[in-house]
Protein backbone atom coordinates (compact mmCIF):
# COMPACT_ATOMS: atom_id res chain seq x y z
CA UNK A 1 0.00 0.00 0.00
CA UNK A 2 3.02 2.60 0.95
CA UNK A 3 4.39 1.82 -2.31
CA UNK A 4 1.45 1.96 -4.31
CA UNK A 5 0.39 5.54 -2.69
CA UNK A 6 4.41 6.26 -3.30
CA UNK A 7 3.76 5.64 -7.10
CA UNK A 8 0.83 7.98 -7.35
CA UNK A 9 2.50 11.02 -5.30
CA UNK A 10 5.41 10.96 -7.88
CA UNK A 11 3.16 10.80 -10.55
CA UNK A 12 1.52 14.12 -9.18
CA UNK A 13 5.34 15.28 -8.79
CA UNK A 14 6.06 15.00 -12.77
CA UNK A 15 2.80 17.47 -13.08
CA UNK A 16 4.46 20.12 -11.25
CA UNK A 17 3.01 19.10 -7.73
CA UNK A 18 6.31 19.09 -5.50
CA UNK A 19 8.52 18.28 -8.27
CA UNK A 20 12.30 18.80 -6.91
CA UNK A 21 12.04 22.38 -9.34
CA UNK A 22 10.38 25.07 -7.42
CA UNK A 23 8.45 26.84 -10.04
CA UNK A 24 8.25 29.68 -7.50
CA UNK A 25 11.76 30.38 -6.94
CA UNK A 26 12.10 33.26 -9.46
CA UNK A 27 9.94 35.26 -6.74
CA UNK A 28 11.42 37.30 -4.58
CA UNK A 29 9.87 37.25 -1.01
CA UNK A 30 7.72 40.29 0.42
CA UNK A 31 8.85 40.70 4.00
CA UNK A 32 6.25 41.89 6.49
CA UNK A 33 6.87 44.09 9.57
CA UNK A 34 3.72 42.89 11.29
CA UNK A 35 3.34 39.61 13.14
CA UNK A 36 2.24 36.72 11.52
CA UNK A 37 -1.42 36.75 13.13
CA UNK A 38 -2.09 33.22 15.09
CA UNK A 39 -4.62 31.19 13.20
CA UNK A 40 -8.17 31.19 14.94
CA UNK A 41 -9.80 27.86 14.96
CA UNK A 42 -13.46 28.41 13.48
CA UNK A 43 -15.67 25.77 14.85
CA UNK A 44 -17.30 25.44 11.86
CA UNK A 45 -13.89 23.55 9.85
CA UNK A 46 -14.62 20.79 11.70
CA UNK A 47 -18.61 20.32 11.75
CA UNK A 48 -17.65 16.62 10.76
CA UNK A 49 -15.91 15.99 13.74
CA UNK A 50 -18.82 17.45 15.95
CA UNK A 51 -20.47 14.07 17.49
CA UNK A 52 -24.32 13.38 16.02
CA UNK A 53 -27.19 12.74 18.34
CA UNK A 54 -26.64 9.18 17.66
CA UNK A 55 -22.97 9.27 18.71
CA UNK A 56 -24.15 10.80 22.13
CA UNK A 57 -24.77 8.56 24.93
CA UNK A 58 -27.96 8.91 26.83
CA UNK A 59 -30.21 6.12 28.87
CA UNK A 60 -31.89 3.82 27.08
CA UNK A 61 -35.89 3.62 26.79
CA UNK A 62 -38.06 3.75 28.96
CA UNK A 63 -35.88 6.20 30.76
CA UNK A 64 -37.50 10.12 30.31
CA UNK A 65 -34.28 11.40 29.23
CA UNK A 66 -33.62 8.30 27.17
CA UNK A 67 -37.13 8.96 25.31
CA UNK A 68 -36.91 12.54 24.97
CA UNK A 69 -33.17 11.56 23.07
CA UNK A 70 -34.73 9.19 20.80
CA UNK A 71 -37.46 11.90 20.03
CA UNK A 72 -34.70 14.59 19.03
CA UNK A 73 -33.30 11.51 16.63
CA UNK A 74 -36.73 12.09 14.86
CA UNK A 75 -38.62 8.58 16.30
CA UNK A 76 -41.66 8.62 14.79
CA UNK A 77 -44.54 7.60 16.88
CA UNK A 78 -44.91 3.72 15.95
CA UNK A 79 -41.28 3.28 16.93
CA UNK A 80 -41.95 5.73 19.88
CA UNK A 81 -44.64 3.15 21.41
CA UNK A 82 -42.47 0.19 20.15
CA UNK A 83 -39.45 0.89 21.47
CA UNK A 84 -40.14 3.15 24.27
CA UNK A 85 -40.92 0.71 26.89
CA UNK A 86 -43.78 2.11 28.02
CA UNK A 87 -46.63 -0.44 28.45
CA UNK A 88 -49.97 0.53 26.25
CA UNK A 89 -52.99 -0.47 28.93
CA UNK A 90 -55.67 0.74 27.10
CA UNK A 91 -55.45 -0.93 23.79
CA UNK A 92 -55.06 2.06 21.93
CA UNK A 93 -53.25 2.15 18.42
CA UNK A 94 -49.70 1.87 18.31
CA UNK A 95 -49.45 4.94 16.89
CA UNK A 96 -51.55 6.99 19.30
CA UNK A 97 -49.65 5.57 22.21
CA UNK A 98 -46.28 7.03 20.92
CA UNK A 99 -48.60 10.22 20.23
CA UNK A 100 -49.22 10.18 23.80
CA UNK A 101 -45.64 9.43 24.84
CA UNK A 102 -44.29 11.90 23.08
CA UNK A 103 -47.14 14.51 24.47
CA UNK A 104 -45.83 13.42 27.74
CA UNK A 105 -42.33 14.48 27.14
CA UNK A 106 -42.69 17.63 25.35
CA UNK A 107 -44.81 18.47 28.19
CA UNK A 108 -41.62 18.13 30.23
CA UNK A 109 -39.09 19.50 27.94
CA UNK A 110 -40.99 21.72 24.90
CA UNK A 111 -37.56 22.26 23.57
CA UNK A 112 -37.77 18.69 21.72
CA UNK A 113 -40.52 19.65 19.70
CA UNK A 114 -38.88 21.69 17.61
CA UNK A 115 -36.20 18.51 15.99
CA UNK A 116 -34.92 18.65 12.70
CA UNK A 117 -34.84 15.45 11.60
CA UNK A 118 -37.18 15.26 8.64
CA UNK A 119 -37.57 11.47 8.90
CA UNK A 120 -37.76 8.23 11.15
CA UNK A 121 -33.86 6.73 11.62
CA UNK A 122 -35.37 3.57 13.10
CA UNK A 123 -37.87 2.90 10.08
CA UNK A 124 -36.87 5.27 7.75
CA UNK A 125 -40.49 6.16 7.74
CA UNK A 126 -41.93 2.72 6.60
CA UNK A 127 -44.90 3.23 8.79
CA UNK A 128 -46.22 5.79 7.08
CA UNK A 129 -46.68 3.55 4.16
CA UNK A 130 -48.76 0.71 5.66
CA UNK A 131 -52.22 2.16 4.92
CA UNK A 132 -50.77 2.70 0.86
CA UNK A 133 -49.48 -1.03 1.20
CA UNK A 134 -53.01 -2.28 2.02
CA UNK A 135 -54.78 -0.31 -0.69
CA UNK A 136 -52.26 -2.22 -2.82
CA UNK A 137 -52.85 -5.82 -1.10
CA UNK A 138 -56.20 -5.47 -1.82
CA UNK A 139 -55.76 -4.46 -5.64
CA UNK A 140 -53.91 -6.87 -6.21
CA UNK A 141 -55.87 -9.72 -5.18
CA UNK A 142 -59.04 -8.30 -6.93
CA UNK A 143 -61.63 -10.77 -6.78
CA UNK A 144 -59.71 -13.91 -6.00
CA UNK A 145 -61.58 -16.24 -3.59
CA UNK A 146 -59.35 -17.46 -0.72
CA UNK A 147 -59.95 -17.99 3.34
CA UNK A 148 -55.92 -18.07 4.21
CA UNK A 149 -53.50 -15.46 3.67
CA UNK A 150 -49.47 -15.67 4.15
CA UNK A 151 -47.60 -13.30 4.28
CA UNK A 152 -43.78 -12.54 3.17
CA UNK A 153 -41.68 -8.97 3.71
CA UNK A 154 -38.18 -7.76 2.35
CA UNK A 155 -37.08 -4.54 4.26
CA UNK A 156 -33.04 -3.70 3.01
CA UNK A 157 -30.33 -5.27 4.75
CA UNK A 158 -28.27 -1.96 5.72
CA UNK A 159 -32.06 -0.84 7.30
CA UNK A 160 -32.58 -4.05 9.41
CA UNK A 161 -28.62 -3.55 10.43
CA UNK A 162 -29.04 0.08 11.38
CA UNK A 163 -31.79 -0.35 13.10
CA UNK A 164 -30.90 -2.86 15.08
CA UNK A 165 -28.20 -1.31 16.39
CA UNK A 166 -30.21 2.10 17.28
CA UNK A 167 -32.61 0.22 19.18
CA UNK A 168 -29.81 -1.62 21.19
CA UNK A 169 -28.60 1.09 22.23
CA UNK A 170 -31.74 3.56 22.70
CA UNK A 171 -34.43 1.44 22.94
CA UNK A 172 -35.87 -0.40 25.89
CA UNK A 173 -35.33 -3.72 26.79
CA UNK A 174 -37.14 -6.62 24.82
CA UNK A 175 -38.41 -3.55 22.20
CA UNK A 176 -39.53 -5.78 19.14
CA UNK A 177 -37.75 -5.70 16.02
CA UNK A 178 -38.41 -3.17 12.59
CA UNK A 179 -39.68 -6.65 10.30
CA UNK A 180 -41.65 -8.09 13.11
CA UNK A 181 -43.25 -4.83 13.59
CA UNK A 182 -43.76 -3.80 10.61
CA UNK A 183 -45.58 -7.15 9.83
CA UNK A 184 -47.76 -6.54 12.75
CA UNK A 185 -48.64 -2.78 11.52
CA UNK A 186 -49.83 -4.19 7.84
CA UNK A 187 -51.35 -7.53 9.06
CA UNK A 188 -53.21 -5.24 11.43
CA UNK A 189 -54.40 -3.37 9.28
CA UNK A 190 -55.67 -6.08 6.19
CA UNK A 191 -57.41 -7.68 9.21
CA UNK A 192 -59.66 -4.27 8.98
CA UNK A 193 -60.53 -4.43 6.07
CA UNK A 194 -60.31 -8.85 5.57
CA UNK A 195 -61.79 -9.39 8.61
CA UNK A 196 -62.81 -13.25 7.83
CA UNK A 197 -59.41 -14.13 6.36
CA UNK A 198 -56.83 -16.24 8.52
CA UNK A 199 -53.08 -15.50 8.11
CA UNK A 200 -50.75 -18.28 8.37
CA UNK A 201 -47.86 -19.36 8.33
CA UNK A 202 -47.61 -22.19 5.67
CA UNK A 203 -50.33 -23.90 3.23
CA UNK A 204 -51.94 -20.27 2.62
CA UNK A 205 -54.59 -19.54 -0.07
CA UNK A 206 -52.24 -16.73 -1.19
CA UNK A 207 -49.09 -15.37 -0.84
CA UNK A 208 -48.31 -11.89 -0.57
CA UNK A 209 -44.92 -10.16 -0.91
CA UNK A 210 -44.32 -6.74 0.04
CA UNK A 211 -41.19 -4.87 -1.00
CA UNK A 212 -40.67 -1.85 1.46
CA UNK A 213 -38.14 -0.35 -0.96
CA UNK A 214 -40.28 -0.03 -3.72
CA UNK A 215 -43.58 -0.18 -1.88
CA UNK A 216 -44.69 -2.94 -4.60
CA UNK A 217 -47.04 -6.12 -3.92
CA UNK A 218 -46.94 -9.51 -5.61
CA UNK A 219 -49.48 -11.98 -5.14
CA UNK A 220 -49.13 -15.67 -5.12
CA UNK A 221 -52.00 -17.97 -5.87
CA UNK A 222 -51.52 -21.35 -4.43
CA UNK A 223 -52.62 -23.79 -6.91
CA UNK A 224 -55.73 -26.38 -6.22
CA UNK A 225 -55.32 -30.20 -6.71
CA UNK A 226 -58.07 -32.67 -7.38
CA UNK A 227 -57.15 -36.61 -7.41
CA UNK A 228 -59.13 -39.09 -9.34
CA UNK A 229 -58.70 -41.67 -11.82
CA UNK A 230 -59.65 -41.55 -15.65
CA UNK A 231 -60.11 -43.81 -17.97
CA UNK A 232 -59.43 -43.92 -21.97
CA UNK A 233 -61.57 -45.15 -24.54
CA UNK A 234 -59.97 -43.71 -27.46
CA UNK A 235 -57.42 -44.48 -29.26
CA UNK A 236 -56.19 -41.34 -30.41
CA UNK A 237 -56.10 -39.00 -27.40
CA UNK A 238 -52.50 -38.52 -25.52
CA UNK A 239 -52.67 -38.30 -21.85
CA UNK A 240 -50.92 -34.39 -21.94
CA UNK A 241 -50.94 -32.10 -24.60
CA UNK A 242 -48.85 -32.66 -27.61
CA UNK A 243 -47.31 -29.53 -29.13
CA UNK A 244 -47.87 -29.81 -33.00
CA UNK A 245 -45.07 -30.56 -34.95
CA UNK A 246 -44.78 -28.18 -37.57
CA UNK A 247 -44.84 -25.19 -35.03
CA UNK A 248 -44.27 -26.49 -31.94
CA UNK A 249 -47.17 -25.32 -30.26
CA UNK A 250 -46.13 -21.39 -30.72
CA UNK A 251 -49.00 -19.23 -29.65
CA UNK A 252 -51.52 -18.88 -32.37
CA UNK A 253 -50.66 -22.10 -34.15
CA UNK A 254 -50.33 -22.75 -37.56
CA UNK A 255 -52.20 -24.07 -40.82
CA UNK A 256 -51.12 -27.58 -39.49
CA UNK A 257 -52.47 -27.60 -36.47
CA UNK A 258 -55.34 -25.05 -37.74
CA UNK A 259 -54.09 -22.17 -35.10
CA UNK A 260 -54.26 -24.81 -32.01
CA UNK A 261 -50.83 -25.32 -31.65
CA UNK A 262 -51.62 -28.59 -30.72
CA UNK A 263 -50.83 -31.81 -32.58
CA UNK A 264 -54.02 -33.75 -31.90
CA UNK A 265 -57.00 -31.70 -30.74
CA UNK A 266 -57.89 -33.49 -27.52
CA UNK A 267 -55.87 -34.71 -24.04
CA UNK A 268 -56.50 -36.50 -21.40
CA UNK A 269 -55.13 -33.34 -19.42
CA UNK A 270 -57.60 -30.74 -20.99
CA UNK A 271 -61.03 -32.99 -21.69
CA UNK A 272 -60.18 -33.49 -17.76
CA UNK A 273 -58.66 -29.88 -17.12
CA UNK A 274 -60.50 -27.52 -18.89
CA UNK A 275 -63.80 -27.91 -17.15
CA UNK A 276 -62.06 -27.54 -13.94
CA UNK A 277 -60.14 -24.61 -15.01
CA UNK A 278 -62.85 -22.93 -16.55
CA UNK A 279 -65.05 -23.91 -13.48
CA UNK A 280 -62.44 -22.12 -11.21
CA UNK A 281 -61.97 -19.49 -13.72
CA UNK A 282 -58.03 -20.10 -13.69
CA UNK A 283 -55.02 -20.13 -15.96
CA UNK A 284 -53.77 -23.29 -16.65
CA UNK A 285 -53.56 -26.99 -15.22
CA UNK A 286 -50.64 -29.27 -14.56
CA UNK A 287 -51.54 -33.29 -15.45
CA UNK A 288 -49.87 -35.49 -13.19
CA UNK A 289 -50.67 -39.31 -13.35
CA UNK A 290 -49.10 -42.59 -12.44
CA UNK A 291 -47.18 -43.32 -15.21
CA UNK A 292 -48.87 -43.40 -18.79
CA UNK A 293 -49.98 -45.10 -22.21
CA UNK A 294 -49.26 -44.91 -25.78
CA UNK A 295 -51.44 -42.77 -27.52
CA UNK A 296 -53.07 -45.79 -29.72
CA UNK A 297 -54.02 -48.04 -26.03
CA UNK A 298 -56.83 -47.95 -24.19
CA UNK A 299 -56.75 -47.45 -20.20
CA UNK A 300 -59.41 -49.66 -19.20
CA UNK A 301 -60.75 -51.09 -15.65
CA UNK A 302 -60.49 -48.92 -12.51
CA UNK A 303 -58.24 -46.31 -14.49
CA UNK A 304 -55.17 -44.59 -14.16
CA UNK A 305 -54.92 -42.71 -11.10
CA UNK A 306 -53.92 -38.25 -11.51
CA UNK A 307 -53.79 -35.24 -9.67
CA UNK A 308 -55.08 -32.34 -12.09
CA UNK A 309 -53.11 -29.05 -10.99
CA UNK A 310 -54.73 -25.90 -11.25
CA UNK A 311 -53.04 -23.01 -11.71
CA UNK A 312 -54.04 -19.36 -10.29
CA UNK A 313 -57.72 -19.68 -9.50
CA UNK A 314 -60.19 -16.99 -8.65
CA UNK A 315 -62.47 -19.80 -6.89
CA UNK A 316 -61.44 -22.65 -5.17
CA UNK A 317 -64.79 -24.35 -4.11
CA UNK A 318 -66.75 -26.21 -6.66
CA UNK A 319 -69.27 -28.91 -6.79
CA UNK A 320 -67.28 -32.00 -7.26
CA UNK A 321 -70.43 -33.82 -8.43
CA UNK A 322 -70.94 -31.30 -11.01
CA UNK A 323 -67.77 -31.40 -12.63
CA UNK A 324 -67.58 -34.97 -13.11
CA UNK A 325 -70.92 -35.16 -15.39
CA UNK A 326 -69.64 -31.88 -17.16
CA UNK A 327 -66.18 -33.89 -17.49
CA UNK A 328 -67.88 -36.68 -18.52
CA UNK A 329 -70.28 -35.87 -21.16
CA UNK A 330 -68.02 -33.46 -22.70
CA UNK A 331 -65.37 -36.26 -22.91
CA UNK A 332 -67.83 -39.13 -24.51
CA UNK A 333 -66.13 -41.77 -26.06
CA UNK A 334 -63.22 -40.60 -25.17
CA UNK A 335 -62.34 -40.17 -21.33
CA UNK A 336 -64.58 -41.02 -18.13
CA UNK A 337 -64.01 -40.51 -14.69
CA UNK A 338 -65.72 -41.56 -11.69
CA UNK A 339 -64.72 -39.26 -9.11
CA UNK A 340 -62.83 -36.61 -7.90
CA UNK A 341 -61.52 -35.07 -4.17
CA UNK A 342 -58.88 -32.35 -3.16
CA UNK A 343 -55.40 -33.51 -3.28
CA UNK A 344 -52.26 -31.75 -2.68
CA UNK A 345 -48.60 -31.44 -3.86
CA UNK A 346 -47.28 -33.95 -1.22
CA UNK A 347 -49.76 -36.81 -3.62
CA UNK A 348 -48.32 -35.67 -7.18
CA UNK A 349 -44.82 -36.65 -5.42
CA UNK A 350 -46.25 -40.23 -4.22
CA UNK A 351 -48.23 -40.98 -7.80
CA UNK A 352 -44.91 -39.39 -9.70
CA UNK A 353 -42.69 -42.15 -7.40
CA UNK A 354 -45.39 -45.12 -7.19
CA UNK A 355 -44.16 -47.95 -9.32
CA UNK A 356 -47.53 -50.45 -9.79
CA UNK A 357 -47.67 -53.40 -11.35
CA UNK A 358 -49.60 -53.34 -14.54
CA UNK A 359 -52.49 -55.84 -16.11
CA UNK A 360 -52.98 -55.39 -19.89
CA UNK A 361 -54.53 -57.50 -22.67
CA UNK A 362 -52.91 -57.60 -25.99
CA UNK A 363 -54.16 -59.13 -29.07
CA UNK A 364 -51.59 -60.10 -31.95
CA UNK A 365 -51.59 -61.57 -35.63
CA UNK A 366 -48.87 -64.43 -36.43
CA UNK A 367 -46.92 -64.15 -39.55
CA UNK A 368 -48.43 -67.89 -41.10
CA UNK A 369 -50.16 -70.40 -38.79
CA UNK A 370 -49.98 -70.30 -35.11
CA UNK A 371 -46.90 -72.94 -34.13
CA UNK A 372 -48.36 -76.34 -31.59
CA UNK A 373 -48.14 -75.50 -28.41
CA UNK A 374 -48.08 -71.98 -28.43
CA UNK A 375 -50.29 -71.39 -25.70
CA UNK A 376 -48.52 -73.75 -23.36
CA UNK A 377 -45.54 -71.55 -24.24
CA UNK A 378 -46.86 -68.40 -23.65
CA UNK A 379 -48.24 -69.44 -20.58
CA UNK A 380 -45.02 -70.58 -19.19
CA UNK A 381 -43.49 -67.04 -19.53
CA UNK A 382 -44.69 -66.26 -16.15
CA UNK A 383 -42.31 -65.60 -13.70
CA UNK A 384 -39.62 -64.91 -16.24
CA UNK A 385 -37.59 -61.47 -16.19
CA UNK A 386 -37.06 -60.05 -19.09
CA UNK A 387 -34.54 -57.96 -20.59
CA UNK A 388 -35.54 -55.29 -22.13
CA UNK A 389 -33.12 -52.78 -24.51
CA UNK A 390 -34.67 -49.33 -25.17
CA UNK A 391 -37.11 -50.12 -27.60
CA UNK A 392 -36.61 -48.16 -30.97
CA UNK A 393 -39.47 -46.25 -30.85
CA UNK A 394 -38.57 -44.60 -27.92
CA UNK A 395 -34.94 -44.29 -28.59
CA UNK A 396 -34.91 -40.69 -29.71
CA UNK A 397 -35.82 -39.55 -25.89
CA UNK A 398 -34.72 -42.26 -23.57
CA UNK A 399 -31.07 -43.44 -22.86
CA UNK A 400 -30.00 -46.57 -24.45
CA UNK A 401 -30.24 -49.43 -21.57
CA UNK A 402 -31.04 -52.55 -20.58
CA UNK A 403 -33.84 -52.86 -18.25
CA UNK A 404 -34.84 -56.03 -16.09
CA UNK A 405 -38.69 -56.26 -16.01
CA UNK A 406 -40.71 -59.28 -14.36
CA UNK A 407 -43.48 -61.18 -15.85
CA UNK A 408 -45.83 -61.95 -12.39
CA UNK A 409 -48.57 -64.14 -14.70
CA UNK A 410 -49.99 -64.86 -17.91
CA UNK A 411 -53.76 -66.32 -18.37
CA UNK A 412 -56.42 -66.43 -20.85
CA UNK A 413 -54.64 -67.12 -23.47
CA UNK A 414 -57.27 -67.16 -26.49
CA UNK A 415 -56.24 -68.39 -30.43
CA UNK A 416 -58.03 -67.90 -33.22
CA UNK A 417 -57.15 -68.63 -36.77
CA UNK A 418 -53.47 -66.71 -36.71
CA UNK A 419 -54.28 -63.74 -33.92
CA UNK A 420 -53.72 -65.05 -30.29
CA UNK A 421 -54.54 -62.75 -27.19
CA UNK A 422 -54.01 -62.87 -23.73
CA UNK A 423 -53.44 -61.25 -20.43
CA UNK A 424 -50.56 -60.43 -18.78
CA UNK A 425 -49.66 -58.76 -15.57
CA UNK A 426 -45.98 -57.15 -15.43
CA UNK A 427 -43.62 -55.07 -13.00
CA UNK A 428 -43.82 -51.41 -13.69
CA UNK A 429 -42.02 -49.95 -16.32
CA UNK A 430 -42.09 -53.41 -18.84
CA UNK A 431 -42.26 -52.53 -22.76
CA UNK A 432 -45.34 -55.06 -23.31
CA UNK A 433 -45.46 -54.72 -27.00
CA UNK A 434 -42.08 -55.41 -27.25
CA UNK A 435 -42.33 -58.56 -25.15
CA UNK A 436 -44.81 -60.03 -27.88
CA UNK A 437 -42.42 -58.92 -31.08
CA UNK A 438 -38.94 -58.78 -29.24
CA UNK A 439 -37.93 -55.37 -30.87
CA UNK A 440 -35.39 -57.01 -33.39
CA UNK A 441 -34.17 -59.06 -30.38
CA UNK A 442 -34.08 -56.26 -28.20
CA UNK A 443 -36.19 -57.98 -26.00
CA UNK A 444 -35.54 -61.19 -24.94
CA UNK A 445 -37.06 -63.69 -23.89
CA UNK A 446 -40.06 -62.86 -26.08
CA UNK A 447 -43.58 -64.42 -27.22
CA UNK A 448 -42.07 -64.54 -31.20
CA UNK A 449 -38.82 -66.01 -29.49
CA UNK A 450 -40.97 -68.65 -28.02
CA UNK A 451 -43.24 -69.78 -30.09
CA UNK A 452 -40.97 -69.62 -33.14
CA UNK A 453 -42.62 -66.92 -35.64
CA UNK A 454 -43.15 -63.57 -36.25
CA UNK A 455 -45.57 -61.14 -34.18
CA UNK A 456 -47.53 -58.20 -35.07
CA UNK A 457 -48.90 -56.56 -32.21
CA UNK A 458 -53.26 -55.34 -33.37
CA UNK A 459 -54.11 -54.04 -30.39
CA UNK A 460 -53.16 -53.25 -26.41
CA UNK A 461 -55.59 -52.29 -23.67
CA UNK A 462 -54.48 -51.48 -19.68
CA UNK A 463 -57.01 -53.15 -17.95
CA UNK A 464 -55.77 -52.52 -14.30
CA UNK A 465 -53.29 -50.58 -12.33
CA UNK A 466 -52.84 -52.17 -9.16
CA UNK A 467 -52.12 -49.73 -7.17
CA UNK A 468 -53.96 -48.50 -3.74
């Protein structure tokens, strides 16, 4: 450091600022008969070094000569009754008390009514905002239904910090902090005008955010959850939306999709979500189910079990009842559901990690006549694990691996003329179409490796997921 500061006086020097040339030695000196006057110190040359009421010691709250200091700092009156120490018996707003605590102290000394300070050190004014901050809440939550309320603050970190060391030191014992109190002051005052809302301190309806530096409010709509299981009758309806493939689903669409930006018109997600969503008169749903089918099989029996997420609702009570018929008759022939109750986030996690064994019938067409004992064959692949490579139709999005899936049973087995069918329950995850046609030998052992022949798979159908 000495020789950096070194390096930047010599530079100076060069410029004629103490260079070893005087360039005032050409001058001759005037010489004065009177006495070189002794320099006055004003007081004024040193205002900086003149200690601040903060710098001052003086008792601490709820001392009368340690409030009338903090009142010459420029306390406002919520910070008066919060950190003054003296106890409010009456009830009356926090703001009225330190009204009447200062009253009391002018009353005693009338000289510390007439402070400078233009504004609060210990909240920089924030309290002055809280009534603005509420008209703001309230905008901003409009006409959204909700019964619990949470609530979030950020107040700057060099406020908090100097703060907390004013009150230390001026404040009275156990005086409660500028967030806490500050969260009181609004809370207090939403409760006026929200007076059957609940704040809370997790799960809330919404979720408000209040930025005392820029005064501005954010609202958070928790989303809704209903569980229920749905069924597929279609063959051509994908359990989420498919982006169209010409445009990718960009807003508006495109001839392809004709402006739906969607590559087949209908989804399990919307013919299930959009009467909900519309119902609840919110922005978008989530589909979440336990695993899911190709587009071209059916999900028959007790169905597939989902929570449908709902994004940003204005209402969050509905008839249940009513919803299913809507769901149901708008999604004839296609999806069906039988029921539907409130879920939460904590069930999309379990249905995301359930792994349930799986029932399906498939139905298949041999290449030439069905081989003798075929069905004994078939049969006897229960129990077996298979190994399964990625199948190729799947490649393009799933890593390259060999998976280990178990065969728990095979029955029914039903032949006629050179299409065989039968049932088949399997561990989670098991390529069944594969296991019928082997993949090229990607799967192995399969029904075509087994009986001997070639295997088309015609059609597949879930027709229980055993789970719960």
């Amino acid at each position: 450091m000495v020789e950096e500061d070194q390096d930047e006086w010599m530079s100076y020097a060069t410029a004629g600022y103490g260079g070893a040339v005087d360039p005032w030695d050409d001058l001759v000196p005037v010489e004065s008969d009177e006495e070189e006057d002794e320099i006055v110190e004003d007081e004024d040359m040193y205002d900086d070094e003149v200690p601040s009421l903060r710098d001052l010691d003086a008792p601490p709250c709820p001392a009368p000569k340690g409030i009338r200091h903090v009142i010459r700092l420029g306390c406002c009156n919520y910070c008066l009754s919060r950190i003054g120490g003296r106890l409010n018996t009456d009830g009356v707003s926090p703001f009225d008390h330190g009204a009447r605590i200062r009253a009391e102290a002018v009353s005693q000394d009338p000289s510390i009514a007439e402070t400078e300070e233009t504004y609060c050190p210990f909240c920089e004014d924030l309290f002055e905002d809280v009534d603005n901050i509420v008209i703001r809440i309230l905008r901003e939550i409009g006409d959204v239904e909700f019964s619990t309320i949470q609530m979030g603050y950020h107040i700057s970190k060099e406020l908090i910090e100097e703060e907390d060391a004013l009150r230390k030191k001026f404040g009275a014992r156990g005086a409660q902090p500028l967030k806490s109190s500050f969260a009181a002051a609004v809370e207090a005052a939403l409760k006026e005008k929200l007076e059957d809302i609940e704040l809370v301190k997790e799960l809330p309806d919404v979720m408000i955010l209040v930025d005392s530096l820029t005064l501005r409010v954010k609202a958070e709509i928790r989303p809704v959850f209903y569980y229920g299981r749905y069924r597929k009758l279609a063959k051509d309806v994908p359990q989420t939306r498919w982006p169209c493939r010409s445009c990718k689903g960009r807003e508006g669409g495109c001839e392809s999709c004709g402006g739906t930006g969607l590559q087949y018109p209908n989804s399990v997600q919307d013919l299930v979500g959009e009467p909900i969503r519309k119902a609840l008169l919110a922005d978008d749903t989530s589909f979440h189910g336990m695993g899911r089918e190709d587009i071209d099989v059916r999900c028959l029996g007790r169905g597939r079990p989902f929570v449908v997420e709902v994004k940003k609702p204005k209402i969050r009570t509905i008839n249940l009842e009513d919803i299913v018929e809507q769901i149901n008759k708008q999604g004839i022939e296609k999806i069906e559901i039988d029921s539907l109750r409130l879920s939460n986030r904590s069930e999309v996690a379990r249905i995301k990690e359930t792994k349930a064994e799986k029932s399906y019938r498939i139905r298949f067409e041999v290449d030439g006549e069905v081989p003798e004992d075929s069905e004994t064959q078939i049969l006897d692949l229960a129990g077996v694990m298979l190994e399964q490579r990625t199948p190729k139709r799947v490649a393009h999005r799933r890593s390259d691996l060999v998976r280990k899936r178990q065969i728990i049973s095979v029955e029914n087995v039903l032949i006629e003329d050179n299409e065989i069918q039968f049932d088949v329950r399997c561990q989670s995850g098991t390529y069944v179409k594969e296991m019928v046609h082997s993949d090229e030998g990607r799967t192995t052992p399969s029904v075509a490796e087994v009986i001997g022949a070639q295997c088309s798979v015609l059609w597949l159908d879930v027709i229980e997921i055993h789970a719960e």
